[in-house]
N, C-alpha and C. Protein backbone atom coordinates (compact mmCIF):
# COMPACT_ATOMS: atom_id res chain seq x y z
N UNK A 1 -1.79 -9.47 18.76
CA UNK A 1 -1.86 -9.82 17.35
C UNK A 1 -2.09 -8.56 16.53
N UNK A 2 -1.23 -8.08 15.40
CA UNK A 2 -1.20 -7.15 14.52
C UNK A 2 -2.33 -7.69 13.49
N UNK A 3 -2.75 -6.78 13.25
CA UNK A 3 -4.12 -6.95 12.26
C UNK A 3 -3.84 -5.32 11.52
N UNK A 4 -3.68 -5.23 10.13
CA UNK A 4 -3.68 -4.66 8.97
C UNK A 4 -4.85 -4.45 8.17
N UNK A 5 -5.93 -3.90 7.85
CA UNK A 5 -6.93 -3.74 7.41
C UNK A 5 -6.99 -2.79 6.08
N UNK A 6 -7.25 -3.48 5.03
CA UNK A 6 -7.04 -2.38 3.41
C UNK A 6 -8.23 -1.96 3.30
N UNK A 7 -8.56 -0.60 2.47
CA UNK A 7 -9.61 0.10 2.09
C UNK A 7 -9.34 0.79 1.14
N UNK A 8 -10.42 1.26 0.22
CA UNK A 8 -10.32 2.21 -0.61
C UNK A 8 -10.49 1.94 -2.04
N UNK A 9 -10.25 0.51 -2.78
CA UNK A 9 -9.96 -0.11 -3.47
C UNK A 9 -11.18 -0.08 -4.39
N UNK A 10 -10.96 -0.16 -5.61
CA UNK A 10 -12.11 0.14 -6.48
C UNK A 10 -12.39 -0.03 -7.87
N UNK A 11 -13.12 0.43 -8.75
CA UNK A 11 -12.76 0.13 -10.30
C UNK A 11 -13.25 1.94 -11.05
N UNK A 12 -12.18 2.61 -11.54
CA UNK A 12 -11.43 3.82 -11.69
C UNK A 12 -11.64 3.28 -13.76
N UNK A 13 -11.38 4.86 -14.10
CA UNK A 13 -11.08 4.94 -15.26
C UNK A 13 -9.76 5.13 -15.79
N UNK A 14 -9.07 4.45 -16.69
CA UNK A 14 -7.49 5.52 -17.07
C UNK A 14 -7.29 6.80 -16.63
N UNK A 15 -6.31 7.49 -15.90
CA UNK A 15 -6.33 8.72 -15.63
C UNK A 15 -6.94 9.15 -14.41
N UNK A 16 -7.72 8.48 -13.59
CA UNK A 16 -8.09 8.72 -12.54
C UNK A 16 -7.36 8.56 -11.61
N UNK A 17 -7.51 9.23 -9.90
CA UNK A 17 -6.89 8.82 -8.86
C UNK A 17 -7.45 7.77 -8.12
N UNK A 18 -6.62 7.32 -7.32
CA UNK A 18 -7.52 6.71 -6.15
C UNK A 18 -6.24 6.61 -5.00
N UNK A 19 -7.02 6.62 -4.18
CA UNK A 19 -6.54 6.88 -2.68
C UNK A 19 -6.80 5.49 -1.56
N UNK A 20 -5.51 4.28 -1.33
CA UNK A 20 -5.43 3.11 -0.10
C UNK A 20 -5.33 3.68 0.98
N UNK A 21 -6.33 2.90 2.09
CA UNK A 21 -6.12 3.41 3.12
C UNK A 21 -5.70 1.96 3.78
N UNK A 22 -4.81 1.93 4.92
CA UNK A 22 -4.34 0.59 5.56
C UNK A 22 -4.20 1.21 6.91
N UNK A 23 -5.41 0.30 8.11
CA UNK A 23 -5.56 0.47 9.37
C UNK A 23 -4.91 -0.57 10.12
N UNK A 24 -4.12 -0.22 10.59
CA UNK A 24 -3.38 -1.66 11.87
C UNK A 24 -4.14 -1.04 13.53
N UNK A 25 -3.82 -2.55 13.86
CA UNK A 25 -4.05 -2.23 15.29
C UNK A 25 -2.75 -2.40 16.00
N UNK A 26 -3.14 -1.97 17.37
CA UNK A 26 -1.65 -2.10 17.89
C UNK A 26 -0.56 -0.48 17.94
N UNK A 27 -0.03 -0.18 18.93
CA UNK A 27 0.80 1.20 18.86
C UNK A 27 2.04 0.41 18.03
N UNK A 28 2.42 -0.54 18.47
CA UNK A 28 3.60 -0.99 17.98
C UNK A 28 4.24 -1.04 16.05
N UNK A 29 2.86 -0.73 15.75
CA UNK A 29 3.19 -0.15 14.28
C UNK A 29 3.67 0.49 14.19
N UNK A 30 3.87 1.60 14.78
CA UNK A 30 4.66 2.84 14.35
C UNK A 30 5.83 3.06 14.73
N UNK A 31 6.45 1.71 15.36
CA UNK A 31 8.27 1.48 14.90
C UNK A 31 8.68 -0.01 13.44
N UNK A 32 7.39 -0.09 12.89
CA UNK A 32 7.26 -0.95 11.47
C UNK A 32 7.96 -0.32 10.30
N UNK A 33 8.29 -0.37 9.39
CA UNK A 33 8.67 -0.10 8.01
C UNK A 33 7.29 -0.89 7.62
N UNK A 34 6.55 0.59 6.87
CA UNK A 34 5.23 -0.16 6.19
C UNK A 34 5.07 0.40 4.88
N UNK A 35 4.68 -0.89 4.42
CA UNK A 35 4.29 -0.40 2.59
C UNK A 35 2.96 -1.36 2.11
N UNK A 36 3.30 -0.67 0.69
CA UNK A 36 2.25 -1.34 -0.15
C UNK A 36 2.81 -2.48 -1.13
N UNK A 37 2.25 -3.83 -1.34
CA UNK A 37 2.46 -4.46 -2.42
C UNK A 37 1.51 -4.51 -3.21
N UNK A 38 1.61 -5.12 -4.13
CA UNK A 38 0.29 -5.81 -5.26
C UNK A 38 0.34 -6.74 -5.72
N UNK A 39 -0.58 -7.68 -6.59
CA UNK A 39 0.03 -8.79 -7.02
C UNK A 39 -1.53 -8.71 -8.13
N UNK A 40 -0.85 -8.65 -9.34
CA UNK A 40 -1.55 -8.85 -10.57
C UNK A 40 -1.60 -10.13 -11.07
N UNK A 41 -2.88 -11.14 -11.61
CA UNK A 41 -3.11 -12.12 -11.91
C UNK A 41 -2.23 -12.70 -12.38
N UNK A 42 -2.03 -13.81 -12.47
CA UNK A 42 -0.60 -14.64 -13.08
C UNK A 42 1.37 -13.88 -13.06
N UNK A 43 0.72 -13.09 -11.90
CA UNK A 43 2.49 -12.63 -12.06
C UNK A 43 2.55 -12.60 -10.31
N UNK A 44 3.84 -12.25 -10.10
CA UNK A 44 4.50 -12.68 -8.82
C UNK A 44 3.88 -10.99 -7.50
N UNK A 45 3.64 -11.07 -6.70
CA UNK A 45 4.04 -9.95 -5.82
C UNK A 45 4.72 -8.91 -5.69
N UNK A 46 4.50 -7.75 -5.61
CA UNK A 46 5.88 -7.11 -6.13
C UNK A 46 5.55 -5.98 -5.01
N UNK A 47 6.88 -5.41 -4.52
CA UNK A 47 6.78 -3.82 -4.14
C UNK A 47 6.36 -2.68 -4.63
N UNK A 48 5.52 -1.64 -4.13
CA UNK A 48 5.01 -0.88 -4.63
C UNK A 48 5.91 0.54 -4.10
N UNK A 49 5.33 0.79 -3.03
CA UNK A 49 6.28 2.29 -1.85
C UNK A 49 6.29 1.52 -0.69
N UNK A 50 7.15 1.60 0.22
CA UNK A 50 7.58 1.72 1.33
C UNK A 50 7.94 2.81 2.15
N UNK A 51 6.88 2.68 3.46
CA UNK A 51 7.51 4.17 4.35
C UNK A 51 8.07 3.65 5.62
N UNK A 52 9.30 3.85 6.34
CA UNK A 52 10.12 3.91 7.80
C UNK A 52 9.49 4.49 8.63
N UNK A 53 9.36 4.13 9.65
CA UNK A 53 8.88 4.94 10.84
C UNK A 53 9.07 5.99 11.05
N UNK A 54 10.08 6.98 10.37
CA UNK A 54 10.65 8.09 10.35
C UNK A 54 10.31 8.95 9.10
N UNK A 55 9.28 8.29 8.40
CA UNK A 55 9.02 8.85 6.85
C UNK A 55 9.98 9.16 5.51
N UNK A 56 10.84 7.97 5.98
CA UNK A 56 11.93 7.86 4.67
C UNK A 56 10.97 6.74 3.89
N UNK A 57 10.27 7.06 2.79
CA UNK A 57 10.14 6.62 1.69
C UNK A 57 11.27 5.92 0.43
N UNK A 58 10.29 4.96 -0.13
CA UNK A 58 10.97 4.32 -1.21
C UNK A 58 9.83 3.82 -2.30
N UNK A 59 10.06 4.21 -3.71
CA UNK A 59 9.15 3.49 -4.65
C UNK A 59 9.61 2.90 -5.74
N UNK A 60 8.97 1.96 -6.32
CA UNK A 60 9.13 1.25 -7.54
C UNK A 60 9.12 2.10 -8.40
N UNK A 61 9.92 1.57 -9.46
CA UNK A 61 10.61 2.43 -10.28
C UNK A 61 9.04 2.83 -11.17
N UNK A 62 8.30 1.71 -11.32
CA UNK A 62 7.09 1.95 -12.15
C UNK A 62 5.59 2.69 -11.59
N UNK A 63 5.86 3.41 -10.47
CA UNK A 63 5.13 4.16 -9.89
C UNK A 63 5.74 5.13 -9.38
N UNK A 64 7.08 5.62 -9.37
CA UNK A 64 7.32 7.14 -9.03
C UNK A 64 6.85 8.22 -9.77
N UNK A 65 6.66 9.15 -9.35
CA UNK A 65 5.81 10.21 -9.67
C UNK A 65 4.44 10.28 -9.81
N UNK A 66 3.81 9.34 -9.38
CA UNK A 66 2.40 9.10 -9.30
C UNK A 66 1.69 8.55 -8.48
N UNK A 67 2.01 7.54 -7.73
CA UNK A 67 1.77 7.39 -6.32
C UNK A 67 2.96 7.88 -5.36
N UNK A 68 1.80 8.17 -4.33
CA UNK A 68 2.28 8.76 -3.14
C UNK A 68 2.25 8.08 -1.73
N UNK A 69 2.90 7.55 -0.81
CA UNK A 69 3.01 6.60 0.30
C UNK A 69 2.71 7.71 1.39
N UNK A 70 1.98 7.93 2.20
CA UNK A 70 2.02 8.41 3.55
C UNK A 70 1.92 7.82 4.89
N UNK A 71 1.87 8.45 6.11
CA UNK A 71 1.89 7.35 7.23
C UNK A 71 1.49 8.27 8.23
N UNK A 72 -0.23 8.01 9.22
CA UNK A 72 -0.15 8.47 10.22
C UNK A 72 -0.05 7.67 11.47
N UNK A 73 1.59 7.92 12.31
CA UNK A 73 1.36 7.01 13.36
C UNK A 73 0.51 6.94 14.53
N UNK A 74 -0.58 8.65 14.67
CA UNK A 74 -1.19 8.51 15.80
C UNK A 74 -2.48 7.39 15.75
N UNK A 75 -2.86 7.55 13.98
CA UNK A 75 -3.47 6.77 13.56
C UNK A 75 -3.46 5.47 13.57
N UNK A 76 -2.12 5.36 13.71
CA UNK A 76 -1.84 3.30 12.87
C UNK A 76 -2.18 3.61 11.64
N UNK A 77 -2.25 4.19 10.67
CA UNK A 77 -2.37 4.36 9.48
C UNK A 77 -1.45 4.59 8.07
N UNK A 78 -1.81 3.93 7.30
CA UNK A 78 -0.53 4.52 6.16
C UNK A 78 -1.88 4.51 4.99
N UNK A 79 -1.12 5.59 4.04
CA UNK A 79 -1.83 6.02 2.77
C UNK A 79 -1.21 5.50 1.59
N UNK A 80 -1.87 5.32 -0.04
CA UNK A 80 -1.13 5.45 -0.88
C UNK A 80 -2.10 6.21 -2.02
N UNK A 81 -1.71 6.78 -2.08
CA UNK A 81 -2.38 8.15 -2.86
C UNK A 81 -2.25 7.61 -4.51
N UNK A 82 -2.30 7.24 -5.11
CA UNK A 82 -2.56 6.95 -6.97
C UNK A 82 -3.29 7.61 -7.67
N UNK A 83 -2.35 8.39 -8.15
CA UNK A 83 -3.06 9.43 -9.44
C UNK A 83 -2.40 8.96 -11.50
N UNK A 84 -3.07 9.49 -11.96
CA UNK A 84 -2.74 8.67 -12.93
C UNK A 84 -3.04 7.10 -13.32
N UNK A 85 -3.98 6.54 -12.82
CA UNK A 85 -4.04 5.04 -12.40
C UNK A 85 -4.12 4.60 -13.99
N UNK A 86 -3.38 3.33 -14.49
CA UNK A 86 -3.79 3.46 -15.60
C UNK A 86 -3.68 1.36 -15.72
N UNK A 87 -4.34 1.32 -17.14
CA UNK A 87 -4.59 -0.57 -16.89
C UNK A 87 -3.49 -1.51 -16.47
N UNK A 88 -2.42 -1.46 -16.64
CA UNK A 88 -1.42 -2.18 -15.78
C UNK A 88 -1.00 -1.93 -14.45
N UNK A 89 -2.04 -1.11 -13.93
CA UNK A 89 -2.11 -0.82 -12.78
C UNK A 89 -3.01 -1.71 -11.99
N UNK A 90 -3.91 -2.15 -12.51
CA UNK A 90 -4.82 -3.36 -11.88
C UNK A 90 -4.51 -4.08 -11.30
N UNK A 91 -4.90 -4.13 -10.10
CA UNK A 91 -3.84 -6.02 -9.18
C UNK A 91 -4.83 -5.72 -8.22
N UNK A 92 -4.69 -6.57 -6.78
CA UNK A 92 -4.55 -6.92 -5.39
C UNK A 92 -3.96 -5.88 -4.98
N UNK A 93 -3.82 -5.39 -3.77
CA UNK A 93 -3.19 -3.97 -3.37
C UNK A 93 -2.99 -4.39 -2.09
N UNK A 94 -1.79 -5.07 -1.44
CA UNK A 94 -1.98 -4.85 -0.01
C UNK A 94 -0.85 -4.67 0.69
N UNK A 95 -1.53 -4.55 2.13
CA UNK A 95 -0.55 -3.90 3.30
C UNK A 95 -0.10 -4.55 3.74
N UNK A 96 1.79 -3.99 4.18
CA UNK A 96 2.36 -4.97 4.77
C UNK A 96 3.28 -4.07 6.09
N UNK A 97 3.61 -4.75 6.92
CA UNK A 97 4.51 -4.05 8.00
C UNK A 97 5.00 -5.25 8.41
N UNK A 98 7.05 -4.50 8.36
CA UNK A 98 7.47 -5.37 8.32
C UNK A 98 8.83 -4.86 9.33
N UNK A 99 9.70 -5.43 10.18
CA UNK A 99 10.78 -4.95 11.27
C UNK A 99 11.73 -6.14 11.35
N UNK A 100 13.06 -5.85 11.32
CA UNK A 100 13.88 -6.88 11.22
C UNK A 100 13.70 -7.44 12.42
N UNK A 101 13.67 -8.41 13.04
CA UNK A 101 13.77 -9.60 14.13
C UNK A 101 12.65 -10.09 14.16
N UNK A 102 11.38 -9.41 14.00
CA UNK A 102 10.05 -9.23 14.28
C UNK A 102 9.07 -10.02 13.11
N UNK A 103 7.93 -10.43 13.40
CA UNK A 103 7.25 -10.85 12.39
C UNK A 103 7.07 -10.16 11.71
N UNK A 104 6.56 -10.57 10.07
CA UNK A 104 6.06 -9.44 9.16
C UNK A 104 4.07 -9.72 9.08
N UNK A 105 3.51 -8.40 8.90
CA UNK A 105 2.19 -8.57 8.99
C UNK A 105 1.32 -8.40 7.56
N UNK A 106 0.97 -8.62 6.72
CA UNK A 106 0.22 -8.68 5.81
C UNK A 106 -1.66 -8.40 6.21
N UNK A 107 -1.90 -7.35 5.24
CA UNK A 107 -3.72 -7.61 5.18
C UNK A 107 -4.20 -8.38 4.37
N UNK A 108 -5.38 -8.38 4.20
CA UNK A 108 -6.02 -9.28 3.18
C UNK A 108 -6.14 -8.42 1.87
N UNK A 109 -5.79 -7.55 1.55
CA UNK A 109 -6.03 -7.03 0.45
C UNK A 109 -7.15 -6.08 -0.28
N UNK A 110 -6.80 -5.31 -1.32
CA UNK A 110 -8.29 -4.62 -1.50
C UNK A 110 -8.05 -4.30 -3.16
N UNK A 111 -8.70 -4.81 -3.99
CA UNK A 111 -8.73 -4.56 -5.60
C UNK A 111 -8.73 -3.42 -5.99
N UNK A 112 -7.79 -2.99 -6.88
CA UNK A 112 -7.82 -1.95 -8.01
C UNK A 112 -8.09 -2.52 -9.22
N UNK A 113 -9.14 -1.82 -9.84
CA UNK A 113 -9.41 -2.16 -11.53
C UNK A 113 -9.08 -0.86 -12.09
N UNK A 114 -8.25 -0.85 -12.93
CA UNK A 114 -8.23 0.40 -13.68
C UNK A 114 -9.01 0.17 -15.25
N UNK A 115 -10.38 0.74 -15.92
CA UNK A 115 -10.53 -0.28 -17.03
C UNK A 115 -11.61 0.95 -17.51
N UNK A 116 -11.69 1.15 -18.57
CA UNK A 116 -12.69 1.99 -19.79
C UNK A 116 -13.74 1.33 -20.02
């Protein structure tokens, strides 16, 4: 059983960084395509970055250049680095790994508040 674990999550000022950390168990993560979603109160789930097992990245159009997706596989680990955090940035933040044939794994999540 894959288990995904979020960290890092917090309440930040406009302009600040903050740094997700997402722990899986299992070696078998590190042939996953893993990313980050979020899901802000009354609106739907959405993609954030996605990294390939091979470190081909992908981000939402509304976070390029400011968050950053990383991935250590000796770890089981993936990063998402957020600088600039600003109030529509606030949601649920979580980890997902996901492989075509294969189940997809979700964590439980970890809050960002961005707020003055």
């Amino acid at each position: 059983q894959v288990q995904l674990v979020e960290s890092g999550g917090g309440l930040v000022q406009p302009g600040e960084p903050l740094t997700l950390s997402c722990a899986g168990s299992g070696p078998i993560l590190r042939i996953y395509t893993m990313g980050w979603y979020r899901q802000a109160p009354g609106k739907q789930r959405e993609l954030v970055a996605s990294i390939t097992n091979n470190g081909n990245t992908n981000y939402a159009d509304f976070v390029r250049g400011r968050f950053t997706i990383s991935r250590d596989n000796a770890e089981n680990t993936i990063y998402l680095r957020m600088n600039n955090l600003q109030p529509e940035d606030t949601a649920a933040y979580y980890c997902n790994a996901e492989k075509k044939y294969r189940p997809t794994y979700w964590g439980q999540g970890t809050q960002v508040t961005v707020s003055s």
